[in-house]
PDB file of N, CA and C in Angstrom:
ATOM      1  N   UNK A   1      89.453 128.657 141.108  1.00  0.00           N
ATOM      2  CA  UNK A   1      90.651 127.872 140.927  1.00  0.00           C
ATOM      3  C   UNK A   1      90.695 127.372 139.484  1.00  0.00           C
ATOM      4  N   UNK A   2      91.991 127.542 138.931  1.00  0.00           N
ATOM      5  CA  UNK A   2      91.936 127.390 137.457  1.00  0.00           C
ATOM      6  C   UNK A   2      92.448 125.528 137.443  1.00  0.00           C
ATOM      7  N   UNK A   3      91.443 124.673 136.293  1.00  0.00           N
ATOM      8  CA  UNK A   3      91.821 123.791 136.271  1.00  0.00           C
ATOM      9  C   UNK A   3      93.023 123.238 135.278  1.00  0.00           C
ATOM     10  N   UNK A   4      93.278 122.377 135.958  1.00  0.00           N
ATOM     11  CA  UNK A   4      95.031 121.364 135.627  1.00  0.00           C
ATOM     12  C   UNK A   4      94.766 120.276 135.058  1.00  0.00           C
ATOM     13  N   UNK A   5      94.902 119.614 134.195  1.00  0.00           N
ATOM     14  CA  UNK A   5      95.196 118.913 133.839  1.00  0.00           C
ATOM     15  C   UNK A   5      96.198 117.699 133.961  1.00  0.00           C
ATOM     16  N   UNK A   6      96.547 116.436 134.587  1.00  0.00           N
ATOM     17  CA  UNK A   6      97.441 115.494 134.788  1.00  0.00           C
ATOM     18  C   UNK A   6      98.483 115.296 134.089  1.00  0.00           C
ATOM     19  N   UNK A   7      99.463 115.131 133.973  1.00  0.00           N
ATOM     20  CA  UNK A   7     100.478 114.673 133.079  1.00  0.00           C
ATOM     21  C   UNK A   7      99.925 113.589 132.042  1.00  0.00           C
ATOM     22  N   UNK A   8      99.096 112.857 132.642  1.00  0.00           N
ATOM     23  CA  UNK A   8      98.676 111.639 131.788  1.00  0.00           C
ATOM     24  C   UNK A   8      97.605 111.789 131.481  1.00  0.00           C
ATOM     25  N   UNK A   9      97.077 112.784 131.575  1.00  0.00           N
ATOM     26  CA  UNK A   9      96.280 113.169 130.642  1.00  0.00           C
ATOM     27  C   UNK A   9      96.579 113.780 129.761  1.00  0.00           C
ATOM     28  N   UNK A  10      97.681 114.770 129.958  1.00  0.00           N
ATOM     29  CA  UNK A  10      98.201 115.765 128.723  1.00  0.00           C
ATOM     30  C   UNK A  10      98.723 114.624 127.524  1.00  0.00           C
ATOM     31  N   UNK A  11      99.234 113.340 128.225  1.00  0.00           N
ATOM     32  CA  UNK A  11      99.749 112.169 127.875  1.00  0.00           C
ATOM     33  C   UNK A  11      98.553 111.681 126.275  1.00  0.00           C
ATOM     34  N   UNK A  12      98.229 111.743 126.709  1.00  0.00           N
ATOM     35  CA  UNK A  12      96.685 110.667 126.291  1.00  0.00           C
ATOM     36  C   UNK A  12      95.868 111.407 125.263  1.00  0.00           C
ATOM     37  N   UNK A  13      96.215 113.334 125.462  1.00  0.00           N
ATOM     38  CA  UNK A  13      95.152 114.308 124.810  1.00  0.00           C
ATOM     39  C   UNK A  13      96.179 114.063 123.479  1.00  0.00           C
ATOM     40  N   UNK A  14      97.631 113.817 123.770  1.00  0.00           N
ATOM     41  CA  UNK A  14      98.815 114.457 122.393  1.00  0.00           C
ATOM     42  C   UNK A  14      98.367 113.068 121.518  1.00  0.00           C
ATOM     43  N   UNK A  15      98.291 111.685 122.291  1.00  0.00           N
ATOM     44  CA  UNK A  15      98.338 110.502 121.486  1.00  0.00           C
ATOM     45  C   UNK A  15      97.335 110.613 120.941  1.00  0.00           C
ATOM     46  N   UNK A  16      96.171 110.940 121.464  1.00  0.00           N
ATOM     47  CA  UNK A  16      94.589 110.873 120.267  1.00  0.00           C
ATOM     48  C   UNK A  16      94.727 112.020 119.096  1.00  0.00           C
ATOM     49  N   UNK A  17      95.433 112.999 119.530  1.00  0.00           N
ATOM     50  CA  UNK A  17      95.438 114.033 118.417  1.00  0.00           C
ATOM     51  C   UNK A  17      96.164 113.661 117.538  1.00  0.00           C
ATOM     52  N   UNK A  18      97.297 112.763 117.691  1.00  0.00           N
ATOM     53  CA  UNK A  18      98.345 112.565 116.671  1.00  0.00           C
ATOM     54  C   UNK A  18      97.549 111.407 116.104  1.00  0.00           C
ATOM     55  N   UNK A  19      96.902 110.012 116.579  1.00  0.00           N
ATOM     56  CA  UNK A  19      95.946 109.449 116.199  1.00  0.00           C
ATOM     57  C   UNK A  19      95.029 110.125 115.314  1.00  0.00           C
ATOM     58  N   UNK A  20      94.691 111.140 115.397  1.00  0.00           N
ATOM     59  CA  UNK A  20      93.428 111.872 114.622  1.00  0.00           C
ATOM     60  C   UNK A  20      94.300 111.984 113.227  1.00  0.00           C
ATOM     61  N   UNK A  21      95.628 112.790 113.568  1.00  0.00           N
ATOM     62  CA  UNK A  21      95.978 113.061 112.330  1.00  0.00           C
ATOM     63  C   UNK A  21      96.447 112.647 111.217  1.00  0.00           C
ATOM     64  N   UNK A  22      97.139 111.252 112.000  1.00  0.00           N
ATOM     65  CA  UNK A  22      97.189 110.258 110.977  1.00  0.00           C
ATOM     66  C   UNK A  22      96.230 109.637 110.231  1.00  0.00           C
ATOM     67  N   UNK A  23      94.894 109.650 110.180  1.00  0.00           N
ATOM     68  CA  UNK A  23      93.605 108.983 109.549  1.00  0.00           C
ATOM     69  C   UNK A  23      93.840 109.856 108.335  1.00  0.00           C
ATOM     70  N   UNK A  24      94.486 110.725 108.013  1.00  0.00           N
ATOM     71  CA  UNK A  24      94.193 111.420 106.677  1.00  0.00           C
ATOM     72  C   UNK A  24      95.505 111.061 105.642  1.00  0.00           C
ATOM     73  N   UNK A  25      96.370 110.206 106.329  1.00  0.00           N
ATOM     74  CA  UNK A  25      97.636 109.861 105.291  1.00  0.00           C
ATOM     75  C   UNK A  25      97.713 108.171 105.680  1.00  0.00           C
ATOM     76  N   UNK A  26      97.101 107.677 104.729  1.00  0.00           N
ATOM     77  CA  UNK A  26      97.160 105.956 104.703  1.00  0.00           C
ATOM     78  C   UNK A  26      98.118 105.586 104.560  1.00  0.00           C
ATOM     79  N   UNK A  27      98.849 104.794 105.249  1.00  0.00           N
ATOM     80  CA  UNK A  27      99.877 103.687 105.593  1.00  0.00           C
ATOM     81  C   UNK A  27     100.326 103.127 104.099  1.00  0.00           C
ATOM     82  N   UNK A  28      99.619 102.887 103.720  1.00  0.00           N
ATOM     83  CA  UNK A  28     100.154 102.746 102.199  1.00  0.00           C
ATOM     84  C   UNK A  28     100.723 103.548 101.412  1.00  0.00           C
ATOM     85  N   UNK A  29      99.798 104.272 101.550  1.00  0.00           N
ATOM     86  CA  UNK A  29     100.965 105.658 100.609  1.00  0.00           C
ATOM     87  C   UNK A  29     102.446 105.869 100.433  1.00  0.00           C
ATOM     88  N   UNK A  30     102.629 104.951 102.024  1.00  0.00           N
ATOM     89  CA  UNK A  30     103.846 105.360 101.746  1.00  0.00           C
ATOM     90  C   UNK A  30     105.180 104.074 100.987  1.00  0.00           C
ATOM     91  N   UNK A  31     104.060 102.784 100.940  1.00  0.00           N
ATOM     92  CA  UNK A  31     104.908 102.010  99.936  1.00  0.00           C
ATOM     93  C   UNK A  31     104.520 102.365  98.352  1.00  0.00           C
ATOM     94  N   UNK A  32     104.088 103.233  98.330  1.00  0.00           N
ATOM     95  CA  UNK A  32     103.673 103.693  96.545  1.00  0.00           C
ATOM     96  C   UNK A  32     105.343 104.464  96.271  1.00  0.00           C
ATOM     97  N   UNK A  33     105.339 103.604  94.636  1.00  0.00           N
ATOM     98  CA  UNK A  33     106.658 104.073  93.906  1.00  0.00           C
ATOM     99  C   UNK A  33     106.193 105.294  93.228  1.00  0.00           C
ATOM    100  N   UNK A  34     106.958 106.348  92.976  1.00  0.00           N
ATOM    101  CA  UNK A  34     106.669 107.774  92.364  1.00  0.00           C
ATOM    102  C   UNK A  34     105.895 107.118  91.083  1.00  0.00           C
ATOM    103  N   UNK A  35     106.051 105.858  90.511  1.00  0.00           N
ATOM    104  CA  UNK A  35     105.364 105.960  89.383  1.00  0.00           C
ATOM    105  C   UNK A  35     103.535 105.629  89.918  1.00  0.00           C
ATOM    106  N   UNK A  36     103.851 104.859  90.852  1.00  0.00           N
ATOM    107  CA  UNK A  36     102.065 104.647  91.882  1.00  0.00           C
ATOM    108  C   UNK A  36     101.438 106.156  92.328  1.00  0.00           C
ATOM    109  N   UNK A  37     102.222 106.941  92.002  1.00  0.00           N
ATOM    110  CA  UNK A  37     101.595 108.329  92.720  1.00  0.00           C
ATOM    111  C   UNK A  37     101.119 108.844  91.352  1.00  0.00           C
ATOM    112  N   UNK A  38     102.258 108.796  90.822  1.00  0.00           N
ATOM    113  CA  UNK A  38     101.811 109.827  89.062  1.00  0.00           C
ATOM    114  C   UNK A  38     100.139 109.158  88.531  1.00  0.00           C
ATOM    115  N   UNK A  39     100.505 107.463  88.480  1.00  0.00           N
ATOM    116  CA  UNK A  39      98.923 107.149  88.224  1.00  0.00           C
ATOM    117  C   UNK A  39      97.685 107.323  89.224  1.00  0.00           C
ATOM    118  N   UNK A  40      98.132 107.122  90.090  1.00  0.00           N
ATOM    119  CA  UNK A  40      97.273 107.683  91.342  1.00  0.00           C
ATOM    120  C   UNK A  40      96.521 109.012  90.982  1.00  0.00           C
ATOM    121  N   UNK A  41      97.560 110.156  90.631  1.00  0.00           N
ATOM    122  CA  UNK A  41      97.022 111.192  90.790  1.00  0.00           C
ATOM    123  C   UNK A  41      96.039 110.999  89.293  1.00  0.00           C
ATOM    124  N   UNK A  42      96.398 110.832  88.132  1.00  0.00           N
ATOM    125  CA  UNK A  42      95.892 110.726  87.182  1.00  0.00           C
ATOM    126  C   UNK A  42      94.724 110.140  87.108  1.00  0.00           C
ATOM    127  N   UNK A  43      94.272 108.905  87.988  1.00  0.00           N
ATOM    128  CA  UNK A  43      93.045 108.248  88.222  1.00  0.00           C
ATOM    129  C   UNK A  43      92.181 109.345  88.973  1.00  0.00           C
ATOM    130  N   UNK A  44      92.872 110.296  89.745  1.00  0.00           N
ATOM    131  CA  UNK A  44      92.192 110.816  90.832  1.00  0.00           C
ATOM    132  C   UNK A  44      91.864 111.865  89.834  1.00  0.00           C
ATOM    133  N   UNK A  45      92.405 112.662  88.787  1.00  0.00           N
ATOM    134  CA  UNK A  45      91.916 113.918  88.544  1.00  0.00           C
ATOM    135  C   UNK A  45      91.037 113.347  87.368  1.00  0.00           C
ATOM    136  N   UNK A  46      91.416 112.057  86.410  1.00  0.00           N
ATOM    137  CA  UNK A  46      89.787 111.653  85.999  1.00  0.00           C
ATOM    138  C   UNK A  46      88.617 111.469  86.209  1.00  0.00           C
ATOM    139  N   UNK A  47      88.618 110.774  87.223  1.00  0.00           N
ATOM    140  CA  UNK A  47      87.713 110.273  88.027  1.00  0.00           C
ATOM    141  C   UNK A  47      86.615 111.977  88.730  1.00  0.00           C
ATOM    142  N   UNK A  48      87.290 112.558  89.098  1.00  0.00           N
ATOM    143  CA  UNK A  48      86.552 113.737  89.503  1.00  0.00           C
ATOM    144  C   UNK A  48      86.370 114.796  88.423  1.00  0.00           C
ATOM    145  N   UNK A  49      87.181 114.912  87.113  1.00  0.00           N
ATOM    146  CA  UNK A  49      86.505 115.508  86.023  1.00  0.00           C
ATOM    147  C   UNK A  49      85.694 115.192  85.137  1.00  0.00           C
ATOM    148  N   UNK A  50      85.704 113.609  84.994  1.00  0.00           N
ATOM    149  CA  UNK A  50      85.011 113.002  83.782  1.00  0.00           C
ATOM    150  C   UNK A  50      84.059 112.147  84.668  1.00  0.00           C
ATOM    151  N   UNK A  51      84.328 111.635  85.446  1.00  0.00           N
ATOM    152  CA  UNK A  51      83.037 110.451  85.558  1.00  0.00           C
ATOM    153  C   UNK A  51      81.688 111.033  86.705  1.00  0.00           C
ATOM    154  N   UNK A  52      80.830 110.225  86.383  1.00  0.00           N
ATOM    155  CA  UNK A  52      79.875 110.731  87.231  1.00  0.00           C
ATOM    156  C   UNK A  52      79.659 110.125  88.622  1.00  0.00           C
ATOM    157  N   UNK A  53      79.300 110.335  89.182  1.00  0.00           N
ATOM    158  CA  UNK A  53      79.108 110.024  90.990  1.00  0.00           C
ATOM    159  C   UNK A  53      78.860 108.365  90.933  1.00  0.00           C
ATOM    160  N   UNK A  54      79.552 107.236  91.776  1.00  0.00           N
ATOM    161  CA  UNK A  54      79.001 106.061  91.017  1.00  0.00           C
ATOM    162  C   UNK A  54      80.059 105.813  90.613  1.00  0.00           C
ATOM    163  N   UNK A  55      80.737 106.368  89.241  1.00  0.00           N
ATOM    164  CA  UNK A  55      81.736 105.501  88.578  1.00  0.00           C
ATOM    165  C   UNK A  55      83.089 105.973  88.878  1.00  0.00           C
ATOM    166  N   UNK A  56      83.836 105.363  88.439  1.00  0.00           N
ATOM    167  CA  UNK A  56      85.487 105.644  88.968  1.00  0.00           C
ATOM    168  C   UNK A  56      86.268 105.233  87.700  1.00  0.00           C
ATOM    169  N   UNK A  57      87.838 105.724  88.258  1.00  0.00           N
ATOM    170  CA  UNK A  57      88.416 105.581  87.560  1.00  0.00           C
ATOM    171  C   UNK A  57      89.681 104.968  88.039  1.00  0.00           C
ATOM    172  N   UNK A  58      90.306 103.456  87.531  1.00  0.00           N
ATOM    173  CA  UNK A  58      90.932 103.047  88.075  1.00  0.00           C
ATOM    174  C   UNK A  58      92.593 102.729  87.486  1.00  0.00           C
ATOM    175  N   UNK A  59      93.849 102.771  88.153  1.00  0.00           N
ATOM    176  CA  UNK A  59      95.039 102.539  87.522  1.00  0.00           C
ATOM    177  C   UNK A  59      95.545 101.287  88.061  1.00  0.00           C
ATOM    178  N   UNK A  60      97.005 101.070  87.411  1.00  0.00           N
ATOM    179  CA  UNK A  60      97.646  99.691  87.861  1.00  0.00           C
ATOM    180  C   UNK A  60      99.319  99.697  87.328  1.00  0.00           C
ATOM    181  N   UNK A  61      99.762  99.564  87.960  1.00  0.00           N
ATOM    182  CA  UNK A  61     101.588  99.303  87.801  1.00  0.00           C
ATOM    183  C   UNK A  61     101.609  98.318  87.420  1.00  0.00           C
ATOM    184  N   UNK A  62     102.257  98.231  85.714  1.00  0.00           N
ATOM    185  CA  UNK A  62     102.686  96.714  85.695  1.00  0.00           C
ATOM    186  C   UNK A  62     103.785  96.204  86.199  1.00  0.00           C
ATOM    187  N   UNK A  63     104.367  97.406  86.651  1.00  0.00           N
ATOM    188  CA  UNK A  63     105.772  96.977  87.346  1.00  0.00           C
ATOM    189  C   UNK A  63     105.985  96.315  88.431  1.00  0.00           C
ATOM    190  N   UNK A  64     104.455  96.563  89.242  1.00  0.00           N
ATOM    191  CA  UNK A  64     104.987  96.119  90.482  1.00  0.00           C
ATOM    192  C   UNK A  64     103.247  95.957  90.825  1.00  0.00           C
ATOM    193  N   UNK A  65     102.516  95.641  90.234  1.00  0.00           N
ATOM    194  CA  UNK A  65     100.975  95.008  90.212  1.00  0.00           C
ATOM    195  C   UNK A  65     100.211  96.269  91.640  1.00  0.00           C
ATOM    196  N   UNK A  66     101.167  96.892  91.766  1.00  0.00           N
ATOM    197  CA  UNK A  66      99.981  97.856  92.878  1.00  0.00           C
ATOM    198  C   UNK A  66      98.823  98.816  91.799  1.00  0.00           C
ATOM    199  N   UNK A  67      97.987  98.712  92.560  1.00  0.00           N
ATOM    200  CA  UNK A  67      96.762  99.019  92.116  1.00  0.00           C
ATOM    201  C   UNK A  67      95.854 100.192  92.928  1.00  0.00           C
ATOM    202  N   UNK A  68      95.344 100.995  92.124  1.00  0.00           N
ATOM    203  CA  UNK A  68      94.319 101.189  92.774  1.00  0.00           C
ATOM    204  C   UNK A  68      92.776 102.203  92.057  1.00  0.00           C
ATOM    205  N   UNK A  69      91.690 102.728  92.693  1.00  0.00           N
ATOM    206  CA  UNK A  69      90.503 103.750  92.258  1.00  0.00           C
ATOM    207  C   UNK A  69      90.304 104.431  92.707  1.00  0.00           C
ATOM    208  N   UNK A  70      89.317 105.263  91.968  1.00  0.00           N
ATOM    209  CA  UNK A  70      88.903 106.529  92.372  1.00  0.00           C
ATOM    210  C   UNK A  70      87.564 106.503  91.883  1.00  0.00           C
ATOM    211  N   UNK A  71      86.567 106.502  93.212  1.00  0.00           N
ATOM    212  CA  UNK A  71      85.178 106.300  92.987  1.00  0.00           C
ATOM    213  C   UNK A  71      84.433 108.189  93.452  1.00  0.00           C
ATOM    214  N   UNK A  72      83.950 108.856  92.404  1.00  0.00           N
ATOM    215  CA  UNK A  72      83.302 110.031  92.992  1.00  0.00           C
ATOM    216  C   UNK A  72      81.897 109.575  93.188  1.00  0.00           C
ATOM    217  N   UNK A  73      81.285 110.520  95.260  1.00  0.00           N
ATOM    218  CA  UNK A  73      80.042 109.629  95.699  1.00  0.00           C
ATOM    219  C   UNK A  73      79.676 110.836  95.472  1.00  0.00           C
ATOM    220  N   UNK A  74      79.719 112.094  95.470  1.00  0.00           N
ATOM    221  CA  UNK A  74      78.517 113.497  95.352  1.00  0.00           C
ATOM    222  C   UNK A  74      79.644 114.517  95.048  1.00  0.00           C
ATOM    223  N   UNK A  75      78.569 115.120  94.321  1.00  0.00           N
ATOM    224  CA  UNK A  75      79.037 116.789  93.491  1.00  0.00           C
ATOM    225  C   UNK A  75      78.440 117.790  94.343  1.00  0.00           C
ATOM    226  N   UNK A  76      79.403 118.552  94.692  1.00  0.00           N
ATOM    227  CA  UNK A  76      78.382 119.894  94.959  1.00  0.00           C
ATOM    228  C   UNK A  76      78.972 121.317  95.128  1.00  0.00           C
ATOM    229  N   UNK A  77      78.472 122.349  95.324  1.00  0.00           N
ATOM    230  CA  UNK A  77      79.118 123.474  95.253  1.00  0.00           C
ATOM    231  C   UNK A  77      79.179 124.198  96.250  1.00  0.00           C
ATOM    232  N   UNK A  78      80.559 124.799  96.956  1.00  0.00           N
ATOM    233  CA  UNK A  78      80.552 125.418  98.291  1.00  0.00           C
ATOM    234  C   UNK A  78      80.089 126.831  97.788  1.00  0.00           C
ATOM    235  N   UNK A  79      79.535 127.239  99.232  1.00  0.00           N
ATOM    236  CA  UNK A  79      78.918 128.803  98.997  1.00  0.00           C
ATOM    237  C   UNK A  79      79.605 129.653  97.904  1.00  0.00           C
ATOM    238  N   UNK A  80      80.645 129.672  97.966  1.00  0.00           N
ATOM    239  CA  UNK A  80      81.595 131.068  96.837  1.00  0.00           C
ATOM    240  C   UNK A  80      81.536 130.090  95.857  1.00  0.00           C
ATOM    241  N   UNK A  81      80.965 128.724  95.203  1.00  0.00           N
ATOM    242  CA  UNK A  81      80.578 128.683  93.393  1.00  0.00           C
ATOM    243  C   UNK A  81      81.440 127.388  93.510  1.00  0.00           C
ATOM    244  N   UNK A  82      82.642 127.077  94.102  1.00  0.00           N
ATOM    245  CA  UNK A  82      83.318 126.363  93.907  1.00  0.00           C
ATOM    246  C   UNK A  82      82.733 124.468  93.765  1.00  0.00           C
ATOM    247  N   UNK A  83      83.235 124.071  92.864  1.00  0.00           N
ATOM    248  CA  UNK A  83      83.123 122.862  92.809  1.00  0.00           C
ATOM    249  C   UNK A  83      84.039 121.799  93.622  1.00  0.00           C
ATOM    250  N   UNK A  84      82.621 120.903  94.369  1.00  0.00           N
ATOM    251  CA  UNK A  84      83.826 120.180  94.965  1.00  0.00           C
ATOM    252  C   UNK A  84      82.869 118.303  94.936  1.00  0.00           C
ATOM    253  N   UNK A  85      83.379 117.506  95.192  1.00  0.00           N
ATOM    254  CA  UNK A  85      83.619 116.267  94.485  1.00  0.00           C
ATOM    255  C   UNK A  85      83.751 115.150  96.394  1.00  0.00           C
ATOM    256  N   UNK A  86      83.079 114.642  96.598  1.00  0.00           N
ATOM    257  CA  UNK A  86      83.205 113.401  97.962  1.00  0.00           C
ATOM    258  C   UNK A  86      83.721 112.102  96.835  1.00  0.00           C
ATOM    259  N   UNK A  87      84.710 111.657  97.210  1.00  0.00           N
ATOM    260  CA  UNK A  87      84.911 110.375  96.686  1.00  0.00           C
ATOM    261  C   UNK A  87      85.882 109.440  97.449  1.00  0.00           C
ATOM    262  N   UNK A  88      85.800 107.952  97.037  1.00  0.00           N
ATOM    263  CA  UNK A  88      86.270 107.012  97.709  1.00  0.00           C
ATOM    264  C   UNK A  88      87.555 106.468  97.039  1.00  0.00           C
ATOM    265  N   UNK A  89      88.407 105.828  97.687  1.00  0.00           N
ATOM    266  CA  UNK A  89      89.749 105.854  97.318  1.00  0.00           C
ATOM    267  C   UNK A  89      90.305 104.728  97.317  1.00  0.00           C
ATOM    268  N   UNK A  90      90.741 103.531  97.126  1.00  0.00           N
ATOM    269  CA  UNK A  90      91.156 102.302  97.384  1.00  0.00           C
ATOM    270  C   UNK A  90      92.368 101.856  96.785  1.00  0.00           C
ATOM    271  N   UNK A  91      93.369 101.606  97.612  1.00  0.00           N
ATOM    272  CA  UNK A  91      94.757 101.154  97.296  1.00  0.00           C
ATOM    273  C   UNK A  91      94.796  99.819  96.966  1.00  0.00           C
ATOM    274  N   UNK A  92      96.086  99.308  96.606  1.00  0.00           N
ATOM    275  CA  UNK A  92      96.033  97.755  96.345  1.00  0.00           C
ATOM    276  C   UNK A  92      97.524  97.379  96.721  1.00  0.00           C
ATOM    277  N   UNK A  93      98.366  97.603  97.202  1.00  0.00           N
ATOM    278  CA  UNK A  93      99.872  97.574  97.266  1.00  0.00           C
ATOM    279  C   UNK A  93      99.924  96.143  98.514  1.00  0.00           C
ATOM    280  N   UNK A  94     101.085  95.321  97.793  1.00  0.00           N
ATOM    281  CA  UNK A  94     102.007  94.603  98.355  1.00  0.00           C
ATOM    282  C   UNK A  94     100.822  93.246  98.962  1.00  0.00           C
ATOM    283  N   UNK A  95      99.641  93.186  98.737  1.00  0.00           N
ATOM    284  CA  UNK A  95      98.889  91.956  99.015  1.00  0.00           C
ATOM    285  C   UNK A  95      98.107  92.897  99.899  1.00  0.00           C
ATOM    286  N   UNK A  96      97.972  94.156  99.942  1.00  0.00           N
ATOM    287  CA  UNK A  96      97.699  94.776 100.940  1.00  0.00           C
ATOM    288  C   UNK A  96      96.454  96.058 100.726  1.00  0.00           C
ATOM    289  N   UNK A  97      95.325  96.106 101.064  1.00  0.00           N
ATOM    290  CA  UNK A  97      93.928  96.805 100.860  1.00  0.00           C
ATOM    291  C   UNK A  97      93.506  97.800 101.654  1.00  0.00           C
ATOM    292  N   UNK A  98      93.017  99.125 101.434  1.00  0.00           N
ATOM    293  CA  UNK A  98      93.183 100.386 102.346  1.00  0.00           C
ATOM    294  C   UNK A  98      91.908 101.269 101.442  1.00  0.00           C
ATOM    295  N   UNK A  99      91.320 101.492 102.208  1.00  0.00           N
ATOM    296  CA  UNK A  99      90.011 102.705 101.539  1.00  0.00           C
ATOM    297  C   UNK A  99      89.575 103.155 102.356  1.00  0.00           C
ATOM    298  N   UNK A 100      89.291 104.903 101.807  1.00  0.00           N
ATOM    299  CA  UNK A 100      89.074 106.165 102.548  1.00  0.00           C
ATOM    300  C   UNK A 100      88.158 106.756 101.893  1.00  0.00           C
ATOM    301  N   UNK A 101      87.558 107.549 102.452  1.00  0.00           N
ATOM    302  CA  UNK A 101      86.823 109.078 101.806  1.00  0.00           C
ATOM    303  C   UNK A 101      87.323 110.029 102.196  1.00  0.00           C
ATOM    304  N   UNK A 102      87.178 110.878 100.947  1.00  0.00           N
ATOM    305  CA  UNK A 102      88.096 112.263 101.185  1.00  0.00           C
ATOM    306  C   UNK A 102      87.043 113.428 100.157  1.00  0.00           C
ATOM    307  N   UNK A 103      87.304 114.515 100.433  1.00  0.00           N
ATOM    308  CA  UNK A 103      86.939 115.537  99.384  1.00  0.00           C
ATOM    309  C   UNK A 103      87.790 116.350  99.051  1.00  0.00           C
ATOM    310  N   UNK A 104      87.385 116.411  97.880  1.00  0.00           N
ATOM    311  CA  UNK A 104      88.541 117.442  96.640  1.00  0.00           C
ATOM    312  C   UNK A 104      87.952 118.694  96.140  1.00  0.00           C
ATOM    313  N   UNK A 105      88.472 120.152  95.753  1.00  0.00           N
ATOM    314  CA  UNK A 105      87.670 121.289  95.572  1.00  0.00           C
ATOM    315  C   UNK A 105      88.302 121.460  94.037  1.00  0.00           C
ATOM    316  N   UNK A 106      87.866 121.648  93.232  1.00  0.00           N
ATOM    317  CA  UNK A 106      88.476 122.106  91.798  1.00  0.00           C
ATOM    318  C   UNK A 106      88.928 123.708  92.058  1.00  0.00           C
ATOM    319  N   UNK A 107      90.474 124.220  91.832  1.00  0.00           N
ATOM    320  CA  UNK A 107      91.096 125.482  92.036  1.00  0.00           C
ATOM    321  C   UNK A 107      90.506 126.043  90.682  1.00  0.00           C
ATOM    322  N   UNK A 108      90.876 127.433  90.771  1.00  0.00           N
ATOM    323  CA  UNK A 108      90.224 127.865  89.396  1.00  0.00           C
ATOM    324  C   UNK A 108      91.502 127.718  88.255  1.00  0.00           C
ATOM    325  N   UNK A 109      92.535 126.986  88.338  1.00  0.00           N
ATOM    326  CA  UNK A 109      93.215 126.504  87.308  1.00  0.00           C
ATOM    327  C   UNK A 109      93.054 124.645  87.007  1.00  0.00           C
ATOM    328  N   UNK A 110      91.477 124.845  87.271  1.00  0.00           N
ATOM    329  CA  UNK A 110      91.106 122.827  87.103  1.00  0.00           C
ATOM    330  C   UNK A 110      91.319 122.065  87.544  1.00  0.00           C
ATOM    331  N   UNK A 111      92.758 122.624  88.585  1.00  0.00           N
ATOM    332  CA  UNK A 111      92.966 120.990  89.184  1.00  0.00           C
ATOM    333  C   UNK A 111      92.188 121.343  90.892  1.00  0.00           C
ATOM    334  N   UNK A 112      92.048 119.681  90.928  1.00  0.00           N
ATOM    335  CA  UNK A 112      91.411 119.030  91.838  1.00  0.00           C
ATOM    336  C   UNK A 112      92.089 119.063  93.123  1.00  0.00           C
ATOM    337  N   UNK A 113      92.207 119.430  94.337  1.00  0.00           N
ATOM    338  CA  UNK A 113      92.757 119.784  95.669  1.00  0.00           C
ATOM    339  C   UNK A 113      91.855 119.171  96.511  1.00  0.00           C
ATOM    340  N   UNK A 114      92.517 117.825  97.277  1.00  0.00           N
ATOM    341  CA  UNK A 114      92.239 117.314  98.197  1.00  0.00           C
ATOM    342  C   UNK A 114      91.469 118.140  99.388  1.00  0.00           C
ATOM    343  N   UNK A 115      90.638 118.423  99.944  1.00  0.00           N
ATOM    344  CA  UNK A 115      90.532 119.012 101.293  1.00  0.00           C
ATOM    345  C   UNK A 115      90.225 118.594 102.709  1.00  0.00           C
ATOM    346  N   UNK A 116      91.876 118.710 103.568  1.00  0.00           N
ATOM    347  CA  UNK A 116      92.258 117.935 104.123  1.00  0.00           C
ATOM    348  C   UNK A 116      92.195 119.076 105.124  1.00  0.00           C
TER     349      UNK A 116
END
């Protein structure tokens, strides 16, 4: 006999998955002004080209005081050569504080790609 699953369970499997998938796009992100993203990204692709594991690199809007860094925690290289970068992430928007870890792979045109 092939097993079934409950309605409320099918219920419960969609909410944790959609739960899962939201952990990779912070709630904040989405009050960042295009100019919070441009420095964002700019902290983010310093921070993983120039600094070493440990240090970061951090921006700030004077427009609108949101803030945030980019801390790289380990370097290392996936099997096919590629460089890739663990680092920590911390927002600052609206009185409001948010930090993640994520990893980034360097493409072979330098830039840095989240891997999500």
């Amino acid at each position: 006999m092939a097993y079934r699953r409950s309605p409320i369970a099918n219920s419960c499997l969609v909410l944790l998955l959609a739960g899962c998938t939201t952990l990779k796009s912070p709630p904040l992100y989405k009050s960042m002004t295009p100019e919070d993203v441009t420095l964002a990204n700019q902290a983010l692709d310093s921070a993983l080209e120039t600094q070493p594991s440990g240090q970061g690199s951090t921006w700030l809007n004077p427009q609108n005081n949101h803030s945030g860094s980019v801390t790289p925690t380990r370097t290392f290289r996936r099997q096919d050569g590629t460089y890739c970068r663990d680092y920590l992430e911390t927002l600052a928007i609206n009185g409001r504080y948010q930090q993640w870890r994520d990893t980034a792979c360097r493409a072979a045109d330098t830039r840095w790609i989240p891997v999500r």
